[in-house]
Protein backbone atom coordinates (compact mmCIF):
# COMPACT_ATOMS: atom_id res chain seq x y z
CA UNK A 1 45.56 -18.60 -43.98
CA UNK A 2 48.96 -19.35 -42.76
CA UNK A 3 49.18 -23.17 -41.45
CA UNK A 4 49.52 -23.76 -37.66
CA UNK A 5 47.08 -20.77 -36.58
CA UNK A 6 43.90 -21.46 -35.79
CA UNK A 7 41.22 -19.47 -37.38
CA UNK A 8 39.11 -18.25 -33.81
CA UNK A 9 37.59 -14.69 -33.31
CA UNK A 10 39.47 -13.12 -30.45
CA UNK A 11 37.00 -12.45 -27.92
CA UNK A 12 36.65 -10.09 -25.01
CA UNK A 13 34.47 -9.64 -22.43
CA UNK A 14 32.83 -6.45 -21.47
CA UNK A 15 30.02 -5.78 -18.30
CA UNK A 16 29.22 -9.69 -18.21
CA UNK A 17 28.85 -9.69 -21.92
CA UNK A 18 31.18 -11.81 -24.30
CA UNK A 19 31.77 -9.70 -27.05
CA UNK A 20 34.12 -11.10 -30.60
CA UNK A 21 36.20 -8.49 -32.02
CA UNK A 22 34.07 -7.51 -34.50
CA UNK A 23 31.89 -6.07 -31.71
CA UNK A 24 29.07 -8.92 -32.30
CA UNK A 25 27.78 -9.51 -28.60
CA UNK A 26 27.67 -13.48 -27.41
CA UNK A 27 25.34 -13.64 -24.10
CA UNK A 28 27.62 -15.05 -20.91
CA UNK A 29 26.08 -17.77 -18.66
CA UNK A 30 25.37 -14.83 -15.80
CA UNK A 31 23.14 -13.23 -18.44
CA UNK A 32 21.28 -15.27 -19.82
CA UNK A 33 20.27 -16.71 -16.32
CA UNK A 34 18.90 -13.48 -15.29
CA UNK A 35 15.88 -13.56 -17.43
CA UNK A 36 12.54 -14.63 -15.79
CA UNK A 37 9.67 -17.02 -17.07
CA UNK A 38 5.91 -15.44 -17.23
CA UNK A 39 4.72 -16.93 -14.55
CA UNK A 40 7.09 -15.47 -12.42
CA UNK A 41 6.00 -11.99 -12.69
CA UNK A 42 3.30 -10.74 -10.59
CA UNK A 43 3.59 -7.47 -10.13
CA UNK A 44 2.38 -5.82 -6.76
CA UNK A 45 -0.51 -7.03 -5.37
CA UNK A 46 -1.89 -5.40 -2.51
CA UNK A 47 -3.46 -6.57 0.59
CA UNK A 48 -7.81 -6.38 1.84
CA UNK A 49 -6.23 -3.59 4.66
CA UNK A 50 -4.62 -1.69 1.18
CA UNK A 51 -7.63 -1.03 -0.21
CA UNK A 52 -9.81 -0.64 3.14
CA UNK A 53 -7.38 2.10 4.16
CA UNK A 54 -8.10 3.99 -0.15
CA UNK A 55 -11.88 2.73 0.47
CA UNK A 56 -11.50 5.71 3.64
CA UNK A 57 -9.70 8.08 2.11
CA UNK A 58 -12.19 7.59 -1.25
CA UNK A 59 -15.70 8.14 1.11
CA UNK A 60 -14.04 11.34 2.43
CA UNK A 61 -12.78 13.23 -0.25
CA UNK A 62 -16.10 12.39 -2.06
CA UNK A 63 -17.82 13.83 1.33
CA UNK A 64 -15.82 16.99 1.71
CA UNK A 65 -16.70 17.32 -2.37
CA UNK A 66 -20.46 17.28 -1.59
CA UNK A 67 -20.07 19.20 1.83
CA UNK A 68 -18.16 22.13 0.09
CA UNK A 69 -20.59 22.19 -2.71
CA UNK A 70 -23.56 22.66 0.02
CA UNK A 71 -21.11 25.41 1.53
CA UNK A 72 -20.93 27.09 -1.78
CA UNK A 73 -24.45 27.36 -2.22
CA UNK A 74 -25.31 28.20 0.86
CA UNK A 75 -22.69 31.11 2.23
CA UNK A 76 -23.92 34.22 2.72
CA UNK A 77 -22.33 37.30 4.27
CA UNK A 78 -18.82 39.10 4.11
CA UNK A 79 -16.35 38.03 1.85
CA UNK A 80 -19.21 35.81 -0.05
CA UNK A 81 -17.59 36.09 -3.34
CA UNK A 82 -13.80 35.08 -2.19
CA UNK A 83 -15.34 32.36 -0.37
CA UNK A 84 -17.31 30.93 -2.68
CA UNK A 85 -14.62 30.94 -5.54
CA UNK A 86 -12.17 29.14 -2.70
CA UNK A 87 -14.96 26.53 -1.80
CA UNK A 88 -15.01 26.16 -6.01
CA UNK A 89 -11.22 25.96 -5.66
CA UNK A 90 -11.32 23.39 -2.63
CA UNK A 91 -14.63 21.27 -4.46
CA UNK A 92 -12.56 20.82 -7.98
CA UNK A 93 -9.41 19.44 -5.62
CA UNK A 94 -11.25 16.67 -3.29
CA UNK A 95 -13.39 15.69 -7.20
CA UNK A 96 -10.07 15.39 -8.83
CA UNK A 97 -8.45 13.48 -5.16
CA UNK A 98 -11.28 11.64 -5.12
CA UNK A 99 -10.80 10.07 -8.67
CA UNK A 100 -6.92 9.65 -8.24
CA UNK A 101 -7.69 7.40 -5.40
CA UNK A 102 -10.51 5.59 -7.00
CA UNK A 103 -8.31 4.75 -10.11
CA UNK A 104 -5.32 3.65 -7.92
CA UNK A 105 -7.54 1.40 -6.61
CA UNK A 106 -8.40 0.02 -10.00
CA UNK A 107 -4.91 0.14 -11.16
CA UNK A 108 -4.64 -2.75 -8.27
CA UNK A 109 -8.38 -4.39 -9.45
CA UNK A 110 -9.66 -3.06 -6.40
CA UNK A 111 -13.24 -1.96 -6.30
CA UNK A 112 -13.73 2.01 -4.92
CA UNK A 113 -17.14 2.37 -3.81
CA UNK A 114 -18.29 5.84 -4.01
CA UNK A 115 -21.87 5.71 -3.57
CA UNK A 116 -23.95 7.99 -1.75
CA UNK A 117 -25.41 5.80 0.77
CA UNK A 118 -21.84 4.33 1.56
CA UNK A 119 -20.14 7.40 1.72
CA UNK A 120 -22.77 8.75 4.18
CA UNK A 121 -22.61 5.51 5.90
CA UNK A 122 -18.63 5.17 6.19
CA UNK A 123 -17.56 9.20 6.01
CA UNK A 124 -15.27 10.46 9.07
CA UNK A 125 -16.61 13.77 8.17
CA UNK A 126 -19.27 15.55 10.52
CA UNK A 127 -22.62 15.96 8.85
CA UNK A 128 -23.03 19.48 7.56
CA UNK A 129 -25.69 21.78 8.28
CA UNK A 130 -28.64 22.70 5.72
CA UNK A 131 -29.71 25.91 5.09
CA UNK A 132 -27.65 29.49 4.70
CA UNK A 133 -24.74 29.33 6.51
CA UNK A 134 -22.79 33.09 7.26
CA UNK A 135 -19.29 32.87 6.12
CA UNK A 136 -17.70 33.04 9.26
CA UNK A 137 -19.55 29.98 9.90
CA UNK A 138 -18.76 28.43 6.57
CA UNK A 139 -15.17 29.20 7.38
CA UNK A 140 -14.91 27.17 10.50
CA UNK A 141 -16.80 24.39 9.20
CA UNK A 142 -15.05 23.70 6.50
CA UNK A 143 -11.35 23.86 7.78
CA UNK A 144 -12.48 21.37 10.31
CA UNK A 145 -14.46 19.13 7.50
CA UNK A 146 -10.42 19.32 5.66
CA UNK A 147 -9.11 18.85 8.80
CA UNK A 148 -11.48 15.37 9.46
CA UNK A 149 -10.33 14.30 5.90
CA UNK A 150 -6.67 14.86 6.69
CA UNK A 151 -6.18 13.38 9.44
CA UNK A 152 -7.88 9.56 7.56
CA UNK A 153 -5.01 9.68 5.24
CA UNK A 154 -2.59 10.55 8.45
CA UNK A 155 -4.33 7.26 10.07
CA UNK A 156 -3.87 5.43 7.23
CA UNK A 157 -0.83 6.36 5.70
CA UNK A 158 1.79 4.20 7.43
CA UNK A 159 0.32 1.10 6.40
CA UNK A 160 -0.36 2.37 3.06
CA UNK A 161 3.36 3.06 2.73
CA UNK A 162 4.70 -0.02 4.36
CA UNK A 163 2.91 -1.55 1.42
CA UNK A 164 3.21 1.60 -1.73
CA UNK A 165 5.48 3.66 -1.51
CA UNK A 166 4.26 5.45 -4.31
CA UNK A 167 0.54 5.25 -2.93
CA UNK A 168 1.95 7.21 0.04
CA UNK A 169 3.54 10.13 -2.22
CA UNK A 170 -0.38 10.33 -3.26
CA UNK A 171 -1.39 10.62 0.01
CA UNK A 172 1.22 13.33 0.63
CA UNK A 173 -0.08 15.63 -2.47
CA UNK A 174 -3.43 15.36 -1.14
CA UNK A 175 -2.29 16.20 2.63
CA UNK A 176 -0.64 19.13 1.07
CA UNK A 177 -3.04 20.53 -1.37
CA UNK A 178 -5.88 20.12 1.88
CA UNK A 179 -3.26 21.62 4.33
CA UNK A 180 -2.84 24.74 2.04
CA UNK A 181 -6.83 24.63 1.34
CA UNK A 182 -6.99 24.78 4.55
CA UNK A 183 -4.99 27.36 5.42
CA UNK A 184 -6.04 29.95 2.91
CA UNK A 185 -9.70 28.90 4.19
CA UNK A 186 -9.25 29.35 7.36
CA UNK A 187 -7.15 32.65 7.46
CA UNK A 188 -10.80 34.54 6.27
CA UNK A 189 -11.58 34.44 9.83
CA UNK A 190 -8.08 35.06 11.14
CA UNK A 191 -7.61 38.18 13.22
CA UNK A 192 -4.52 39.46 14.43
């Protein structure tokens, strides 16, 4: 060690972070301020009209389930086979809609409700019809039973986004997937 030179570590500082020579990082000020206590973290937590506006969307997917499993059991006529494999098709989307939304919900410790006498109370869906049903019937009724379900998560989806964005994308896939159910549905009847 020659006499007269101090014996310091050059340092450098790179992206807010002191670094010595040797590469061995030393936290800045600006850093280390950035980090947050527990108790500061909340994550998002949604508001009553959040999960009133799922609760909707919940009771009619559930309801457009059960409605297009009385459909398939009940269709008679032309085209019975291809409609009864769509209304399978259309059945296994709302179940699987139905549970995203339910386990949003939960993701937020909300509480879905999906039981039968509150989805038949709360449902925007029109009651369906017993007995057989011809297909051409079928047809009609259940586009407009997608069409009733639709349009709740159109009512609803505003606010839902103002508050989730990525609730909203949800919402989209569903209005999609329905749209096209709908659609390939509806186009049995279709004459041109």
């Amino acid at each position: 060690m020659r006499v007269g030179i101090p014996s310091v570590t050059p340092r450098y500082t790179y992206r807010n972070v002191e670094v010595q020579e040797r590469g061995v990082p030393t936290m800045s000020a600006a850093v280390r301020n950035q980090r947050r206590e527990a108790d500061e973290i909340t994550g998002f937590v949604p508001s009553a009209e959040f999960f009133d506006n799922l609760q909707k969307v919940l009771v009619d997917l559930i309801e457009l389930h059960l409605q297009g499993k009385q459909a398939h059991w009940n269709v008679v006529g032309t085209n019975f086979r291809d409609l009864h494999l769509q209304l399978d098709e259309l059945v296994d989307f709302a179940r699987e809609g139905s549970d995203t939304i339910a386990e949003r919900m939960r993701a937020f410790y909300g509480t879905p409700d999906g039981r039968s006498d509150t989805v038949a109370a709360t449902t925007s869906l029109p009651q369906f019809p017993p007995f057989e049903q011809s297909s051409s019937e079928v047809v009609d009724l259940i586009t407009t039973r997608i069409q009733a379900a639709v349009d709740t998560m159109r009512v609803v989806h505003d606010a839902v986004d103002s508050e989730d964005p990525t609730t909203a994308d949800i919402l989209h896939q569903l209005i999609d997937g329905l749209e096209k159910h709908a659609w390939l549905i509806s186009s049995e009847n279709r004459k041109v």
